[in-house]
N, C-alpha and C. Protein backbone atom coordinates (compact mmCIF):
# COMPACT_ATOMS: atom_id res chain seq x y z
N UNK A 1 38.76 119.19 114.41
CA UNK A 1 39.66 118.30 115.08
C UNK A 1 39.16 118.06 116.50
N UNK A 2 39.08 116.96 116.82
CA UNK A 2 38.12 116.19 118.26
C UNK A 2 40.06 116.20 119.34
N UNK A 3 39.43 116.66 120.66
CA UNK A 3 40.33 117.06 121.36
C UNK A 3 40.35 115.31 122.42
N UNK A 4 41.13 114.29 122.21
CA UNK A 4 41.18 113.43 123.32
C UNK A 4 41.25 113.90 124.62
N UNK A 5 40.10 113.02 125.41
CA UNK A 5 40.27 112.94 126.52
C UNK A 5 41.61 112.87 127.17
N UNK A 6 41.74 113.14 128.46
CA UNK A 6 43.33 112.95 129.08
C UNK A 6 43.59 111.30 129.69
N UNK A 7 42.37 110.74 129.49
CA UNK A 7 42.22 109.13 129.93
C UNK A 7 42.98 108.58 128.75
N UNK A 8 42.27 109.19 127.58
CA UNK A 8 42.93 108.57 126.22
C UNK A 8 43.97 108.74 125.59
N UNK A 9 44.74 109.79 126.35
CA UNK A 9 45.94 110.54 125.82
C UNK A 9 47.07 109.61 127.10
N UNK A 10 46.81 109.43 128.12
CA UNK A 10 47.47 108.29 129.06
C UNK A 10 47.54 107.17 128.51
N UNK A 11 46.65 106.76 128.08
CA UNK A 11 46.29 104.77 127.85
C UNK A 11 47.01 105.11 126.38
N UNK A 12 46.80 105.99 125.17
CA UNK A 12 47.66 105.75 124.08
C UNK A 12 49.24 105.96 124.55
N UNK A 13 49.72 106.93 125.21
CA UNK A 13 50.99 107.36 125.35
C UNK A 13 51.55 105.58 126.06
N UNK A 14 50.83 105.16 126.99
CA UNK A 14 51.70 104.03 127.80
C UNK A 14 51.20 102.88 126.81
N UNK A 15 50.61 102.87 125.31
CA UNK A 15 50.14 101.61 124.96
C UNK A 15 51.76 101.46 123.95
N UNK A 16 51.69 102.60 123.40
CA UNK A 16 53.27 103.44 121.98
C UNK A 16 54.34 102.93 122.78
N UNK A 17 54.34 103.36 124.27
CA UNK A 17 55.79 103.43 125.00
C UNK A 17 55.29 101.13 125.10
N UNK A 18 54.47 101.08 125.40
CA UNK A 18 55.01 99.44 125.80
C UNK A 18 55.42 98.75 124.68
N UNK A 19 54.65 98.95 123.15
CA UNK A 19 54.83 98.54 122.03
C UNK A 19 56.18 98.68 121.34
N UNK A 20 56.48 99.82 121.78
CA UNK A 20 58.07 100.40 121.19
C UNK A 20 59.42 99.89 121.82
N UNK A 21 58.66 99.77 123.58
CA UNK A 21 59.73 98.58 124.16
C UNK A 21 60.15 97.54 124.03
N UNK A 22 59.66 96.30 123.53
CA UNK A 22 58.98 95.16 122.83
C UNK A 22 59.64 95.20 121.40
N UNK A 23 59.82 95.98 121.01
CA UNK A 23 60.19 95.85 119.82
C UNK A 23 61.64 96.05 119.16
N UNK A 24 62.46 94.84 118.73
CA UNK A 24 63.73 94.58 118.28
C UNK A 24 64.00 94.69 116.97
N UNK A 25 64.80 95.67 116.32
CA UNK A 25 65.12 95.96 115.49
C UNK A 25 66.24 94.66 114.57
N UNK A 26 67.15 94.66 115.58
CA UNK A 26 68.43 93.61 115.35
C UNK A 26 68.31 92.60 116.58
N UNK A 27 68.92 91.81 116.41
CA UNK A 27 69.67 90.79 117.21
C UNK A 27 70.49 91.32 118.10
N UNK A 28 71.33 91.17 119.17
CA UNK A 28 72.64 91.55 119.42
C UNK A 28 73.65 90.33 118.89
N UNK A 29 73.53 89.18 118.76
CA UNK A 29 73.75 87.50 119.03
C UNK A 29 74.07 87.80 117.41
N UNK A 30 75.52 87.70 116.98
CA UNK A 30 75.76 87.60 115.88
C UNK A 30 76.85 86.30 115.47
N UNK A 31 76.65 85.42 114.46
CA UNK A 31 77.17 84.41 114.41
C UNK A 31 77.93 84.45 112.80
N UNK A 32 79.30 84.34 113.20
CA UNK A 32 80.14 84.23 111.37
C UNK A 32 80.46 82.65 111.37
N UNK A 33 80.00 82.52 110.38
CA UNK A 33 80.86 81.17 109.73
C UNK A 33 81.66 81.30 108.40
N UNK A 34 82.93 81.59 108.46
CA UNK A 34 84.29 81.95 108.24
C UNK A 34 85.29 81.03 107.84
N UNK A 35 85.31 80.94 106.15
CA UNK A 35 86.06 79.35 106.13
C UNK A 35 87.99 80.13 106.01
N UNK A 36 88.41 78.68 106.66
CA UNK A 36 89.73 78.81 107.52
C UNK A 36 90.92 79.86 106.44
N UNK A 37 90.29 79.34 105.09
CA UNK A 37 91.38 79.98 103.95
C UNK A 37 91.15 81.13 103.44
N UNK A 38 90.13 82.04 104.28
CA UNK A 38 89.95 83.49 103.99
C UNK A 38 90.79 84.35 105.13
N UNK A 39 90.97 83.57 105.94
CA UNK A 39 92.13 84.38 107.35
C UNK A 39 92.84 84.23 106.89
N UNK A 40 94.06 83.13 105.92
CA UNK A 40 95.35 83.08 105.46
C UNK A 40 95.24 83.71 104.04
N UNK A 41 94.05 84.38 102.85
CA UNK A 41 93.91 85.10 102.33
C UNK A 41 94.32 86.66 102.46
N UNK A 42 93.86 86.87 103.66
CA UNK A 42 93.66 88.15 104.06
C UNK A 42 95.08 88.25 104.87
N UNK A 43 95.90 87.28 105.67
CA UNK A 43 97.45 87.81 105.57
C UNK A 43 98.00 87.89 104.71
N UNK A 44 97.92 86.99 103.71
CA UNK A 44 98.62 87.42 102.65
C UNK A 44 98.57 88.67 102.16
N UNK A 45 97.28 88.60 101.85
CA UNK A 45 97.49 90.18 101.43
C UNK A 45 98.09 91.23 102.02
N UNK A 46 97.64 91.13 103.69
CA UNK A 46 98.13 92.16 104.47
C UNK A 46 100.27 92.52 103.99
N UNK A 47 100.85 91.15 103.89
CA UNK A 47 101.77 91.27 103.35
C UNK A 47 102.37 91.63 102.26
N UNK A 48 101.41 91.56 101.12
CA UNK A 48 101.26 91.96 100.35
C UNK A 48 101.58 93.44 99.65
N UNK A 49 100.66 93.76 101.20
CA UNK A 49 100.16 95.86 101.09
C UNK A 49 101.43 96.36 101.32
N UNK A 50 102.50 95.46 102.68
CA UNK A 50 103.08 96.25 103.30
C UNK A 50 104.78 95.98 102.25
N UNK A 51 104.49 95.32 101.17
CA UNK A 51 105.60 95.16 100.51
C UNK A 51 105.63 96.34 99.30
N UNK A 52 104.62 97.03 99.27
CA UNK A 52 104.38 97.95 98.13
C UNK A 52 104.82 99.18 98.39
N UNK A 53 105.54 99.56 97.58
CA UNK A 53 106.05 100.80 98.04
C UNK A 53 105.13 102.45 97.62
N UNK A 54 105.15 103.15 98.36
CA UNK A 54 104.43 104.42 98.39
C UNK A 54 105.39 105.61 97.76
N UNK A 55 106.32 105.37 96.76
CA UNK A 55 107.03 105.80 96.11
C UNK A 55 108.05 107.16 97.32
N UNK A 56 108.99 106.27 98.49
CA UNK A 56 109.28 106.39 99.07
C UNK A 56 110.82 105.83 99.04
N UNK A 57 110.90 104.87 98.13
CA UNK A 57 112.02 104.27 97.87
C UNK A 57 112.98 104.61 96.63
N UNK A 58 114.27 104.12 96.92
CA UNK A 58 114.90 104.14 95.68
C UNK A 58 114.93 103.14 94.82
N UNK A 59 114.54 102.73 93.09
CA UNK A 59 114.60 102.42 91.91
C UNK A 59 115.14 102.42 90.77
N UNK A 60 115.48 101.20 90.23
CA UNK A 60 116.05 100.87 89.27
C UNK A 60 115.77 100.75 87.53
N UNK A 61 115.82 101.38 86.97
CA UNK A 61 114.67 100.95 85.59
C UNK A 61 116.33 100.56 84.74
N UNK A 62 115.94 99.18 84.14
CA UNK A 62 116.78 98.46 83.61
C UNK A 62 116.51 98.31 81.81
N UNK A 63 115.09 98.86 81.64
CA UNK A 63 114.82 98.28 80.47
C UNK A 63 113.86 99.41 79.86
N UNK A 64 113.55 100.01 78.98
CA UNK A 64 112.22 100.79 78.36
C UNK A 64 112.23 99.70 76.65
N UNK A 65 111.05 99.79 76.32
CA UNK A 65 110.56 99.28 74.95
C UNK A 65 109.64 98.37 74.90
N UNK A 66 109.84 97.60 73.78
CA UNK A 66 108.59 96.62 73.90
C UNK A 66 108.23 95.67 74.92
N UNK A 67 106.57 95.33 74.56
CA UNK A 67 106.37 94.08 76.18
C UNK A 67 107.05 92.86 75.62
N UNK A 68 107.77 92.16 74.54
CA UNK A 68 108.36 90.94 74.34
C UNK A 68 109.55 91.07 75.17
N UNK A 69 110.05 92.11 74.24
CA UNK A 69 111.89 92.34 75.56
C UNK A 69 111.23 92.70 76.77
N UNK A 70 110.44 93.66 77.28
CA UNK A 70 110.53 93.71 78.77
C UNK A 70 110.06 92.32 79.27
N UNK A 71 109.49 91.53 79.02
CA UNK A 71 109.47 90.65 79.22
C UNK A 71 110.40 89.54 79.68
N UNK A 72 111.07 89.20 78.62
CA UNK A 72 112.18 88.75 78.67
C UNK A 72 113.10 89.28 79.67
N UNK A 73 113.62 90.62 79.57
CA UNK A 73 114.20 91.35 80.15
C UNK A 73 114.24 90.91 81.74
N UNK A 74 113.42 91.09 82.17
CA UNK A 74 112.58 90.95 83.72
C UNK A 74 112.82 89.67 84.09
N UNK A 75 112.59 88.54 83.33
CA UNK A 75 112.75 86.91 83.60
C UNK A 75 114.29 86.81 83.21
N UNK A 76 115.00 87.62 82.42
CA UNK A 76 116.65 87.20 82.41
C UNK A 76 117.06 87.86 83.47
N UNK A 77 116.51 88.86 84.53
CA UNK A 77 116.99 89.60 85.90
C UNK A 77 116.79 89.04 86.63
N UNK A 78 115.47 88.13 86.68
CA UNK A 78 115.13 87.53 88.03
C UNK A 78 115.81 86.70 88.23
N UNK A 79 116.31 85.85 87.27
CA UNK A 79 117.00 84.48 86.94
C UNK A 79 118.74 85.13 87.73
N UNK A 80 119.11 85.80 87.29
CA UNK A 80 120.16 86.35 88.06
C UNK A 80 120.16 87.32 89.22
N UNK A 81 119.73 87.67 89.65
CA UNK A 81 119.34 88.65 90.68
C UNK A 81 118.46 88.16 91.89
N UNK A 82 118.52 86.87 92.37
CA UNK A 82 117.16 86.19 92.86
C UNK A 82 116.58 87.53 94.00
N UNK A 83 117.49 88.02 94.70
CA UNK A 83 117.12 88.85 95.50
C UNK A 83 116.32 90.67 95.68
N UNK A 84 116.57 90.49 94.39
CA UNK A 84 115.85 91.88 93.78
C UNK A 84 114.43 91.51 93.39
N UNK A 85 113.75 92.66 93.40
CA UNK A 85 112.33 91.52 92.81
C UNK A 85 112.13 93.13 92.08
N UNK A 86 111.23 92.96 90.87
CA UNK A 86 111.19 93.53 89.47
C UNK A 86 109.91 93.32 89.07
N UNK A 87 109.62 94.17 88.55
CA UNK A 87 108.64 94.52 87.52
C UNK A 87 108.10 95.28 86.60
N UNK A 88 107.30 95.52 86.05
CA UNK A 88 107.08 95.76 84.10
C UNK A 88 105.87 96.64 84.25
N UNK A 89 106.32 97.88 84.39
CA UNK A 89 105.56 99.26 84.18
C UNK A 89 104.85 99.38 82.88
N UNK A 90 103.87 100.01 82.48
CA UNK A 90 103.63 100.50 81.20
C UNK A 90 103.13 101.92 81.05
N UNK A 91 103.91 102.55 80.63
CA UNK A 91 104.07 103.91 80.23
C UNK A 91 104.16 104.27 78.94
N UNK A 92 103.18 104.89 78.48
CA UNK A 92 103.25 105.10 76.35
C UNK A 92 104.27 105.62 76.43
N UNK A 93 104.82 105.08 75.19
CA UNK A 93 104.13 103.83 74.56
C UNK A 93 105.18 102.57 75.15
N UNK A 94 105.85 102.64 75.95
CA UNK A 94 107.41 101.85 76.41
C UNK A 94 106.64 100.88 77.25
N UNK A 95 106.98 99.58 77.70
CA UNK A 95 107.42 99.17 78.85
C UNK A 95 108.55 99.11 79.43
N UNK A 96 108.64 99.53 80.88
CA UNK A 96 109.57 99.96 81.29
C UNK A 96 109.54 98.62 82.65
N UNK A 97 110.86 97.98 82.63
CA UNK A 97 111.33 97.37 83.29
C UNK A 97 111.72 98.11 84.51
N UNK A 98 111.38 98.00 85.88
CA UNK A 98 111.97 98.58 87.21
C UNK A 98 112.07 97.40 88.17
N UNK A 99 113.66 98.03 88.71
CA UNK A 99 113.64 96.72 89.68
C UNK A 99 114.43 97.42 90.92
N UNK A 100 114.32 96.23 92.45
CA UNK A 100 114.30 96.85 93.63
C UNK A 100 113.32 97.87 94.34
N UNK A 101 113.58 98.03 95.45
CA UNK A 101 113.16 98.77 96.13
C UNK A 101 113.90 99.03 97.64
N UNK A 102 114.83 99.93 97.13
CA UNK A 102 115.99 99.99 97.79
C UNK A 102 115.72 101.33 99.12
N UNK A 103 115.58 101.22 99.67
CA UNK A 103 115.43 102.25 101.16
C UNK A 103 116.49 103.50 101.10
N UNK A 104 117.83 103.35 101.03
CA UNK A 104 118.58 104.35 100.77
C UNK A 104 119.12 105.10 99.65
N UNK A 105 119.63 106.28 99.60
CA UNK A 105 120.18 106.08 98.00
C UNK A 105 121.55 105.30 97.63
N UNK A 106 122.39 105.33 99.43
CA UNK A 106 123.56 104.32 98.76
C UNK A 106 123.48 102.99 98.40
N UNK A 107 122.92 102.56 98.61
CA UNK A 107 122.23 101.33 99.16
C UNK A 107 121.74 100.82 97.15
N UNK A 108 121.09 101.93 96.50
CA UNK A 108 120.60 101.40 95.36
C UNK A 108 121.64 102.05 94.13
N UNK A 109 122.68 102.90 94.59
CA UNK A 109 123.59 103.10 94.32
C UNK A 109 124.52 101.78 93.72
N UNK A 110 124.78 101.06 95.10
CA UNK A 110 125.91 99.91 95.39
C UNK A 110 125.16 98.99 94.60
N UNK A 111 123.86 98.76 93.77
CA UNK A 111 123.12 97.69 93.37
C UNK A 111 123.20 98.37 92.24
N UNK A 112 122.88 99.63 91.61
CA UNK A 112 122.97 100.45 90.32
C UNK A 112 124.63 99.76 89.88
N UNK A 113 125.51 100.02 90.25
CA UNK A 113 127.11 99.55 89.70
C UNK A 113 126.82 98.36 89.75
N UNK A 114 126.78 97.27 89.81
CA UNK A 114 126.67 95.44 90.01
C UNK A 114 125.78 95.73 88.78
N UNK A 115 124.70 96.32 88.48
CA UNK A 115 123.57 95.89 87.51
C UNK A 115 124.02 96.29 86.19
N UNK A 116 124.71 97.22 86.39
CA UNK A 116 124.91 98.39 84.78
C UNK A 116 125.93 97.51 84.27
N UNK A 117 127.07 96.37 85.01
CA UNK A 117 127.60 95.61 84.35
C UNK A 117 127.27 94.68 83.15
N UNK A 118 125.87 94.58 83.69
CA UNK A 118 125.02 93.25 82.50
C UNK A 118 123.89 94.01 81.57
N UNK A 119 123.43 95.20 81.84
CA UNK A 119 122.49 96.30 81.41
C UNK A 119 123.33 96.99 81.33
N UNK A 120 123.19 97.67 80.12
CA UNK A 120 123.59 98.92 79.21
C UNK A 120 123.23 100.31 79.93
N UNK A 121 121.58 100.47 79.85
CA UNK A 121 120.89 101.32 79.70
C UNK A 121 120.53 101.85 80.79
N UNK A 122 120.45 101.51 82.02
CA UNK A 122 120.20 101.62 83.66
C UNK A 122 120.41 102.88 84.13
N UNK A 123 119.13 103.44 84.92
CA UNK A 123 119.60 104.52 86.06
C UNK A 123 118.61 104.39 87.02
N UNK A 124 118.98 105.86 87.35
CA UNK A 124 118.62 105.37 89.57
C UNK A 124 116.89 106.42 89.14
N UNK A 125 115.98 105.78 89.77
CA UNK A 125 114.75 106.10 90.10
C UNK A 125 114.69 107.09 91.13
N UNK A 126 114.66 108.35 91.57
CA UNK A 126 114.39 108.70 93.00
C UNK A 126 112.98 108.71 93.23
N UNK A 127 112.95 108.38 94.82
CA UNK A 127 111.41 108.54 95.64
C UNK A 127 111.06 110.05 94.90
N UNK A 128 109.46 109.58 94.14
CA UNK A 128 108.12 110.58 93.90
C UNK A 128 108.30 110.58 92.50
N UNK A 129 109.37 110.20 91.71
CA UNK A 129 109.59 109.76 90.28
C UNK A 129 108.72 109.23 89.80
């Protein structure tokens, strides 16, 4: 192994350091072109997220059995209930109709009595159920 001179060990060290200065990996200068209906995409959704519940709430299950009746089931609730909003679980082998998402337990209580009038079969969901 040949030992460089200290002339040559200067002139390489400051040739690496100027070359390495000089040299750009990235840009900083970054440019999006962003069409207008992916920002009103992405609220939506954001609204979306924050309407979903983290099984924190109280619930209604109105219906278990097949997907024709839950079906049905769900569109003859919505049709009366405009303010509840519902939907169609599937759990073997049932679909299970659940509706609301009620914050308290009195609260889905006072909506459990109004519902069990037109539904038979109805009970109260608790949060982690």
């Amino acid at each position: 192994m040949r030992i460089l001179s200290s002339s040559k060990n200067v002139f390489l060290t400051l040739t690496i350091f100027t070359l390495a200065y000089n040299i750009n990996a990235q840009s900083q200068n970054l440019t999006l072109n962003q069409d207008s209906k992916f920002e009103q995409l992405l609220n939506d959704k954001r609204k979306f997220n924050t309407s979903i519940s983290t099984n924190d709430s109280y619930r209604i299950q109105i219906f278990s059995g097949k997907s024709d009746e839950a079906k049905k089931t769900l569109s003859d609730f919505k049709r009366e209930y405009t303010s509840i909003d519902g939907t169609i679980i599937f759990n073997t082998p049932n679909y299970k109709v659940i509706v609301g998402n009620f914050k308290s337990r009195i609260e889905a209580e006072r909506n459990l009595a109004d519902i069990r009038k037109k539904y038979k079969s109805v009970f109260l969901l608790k949060p982690g159920k």
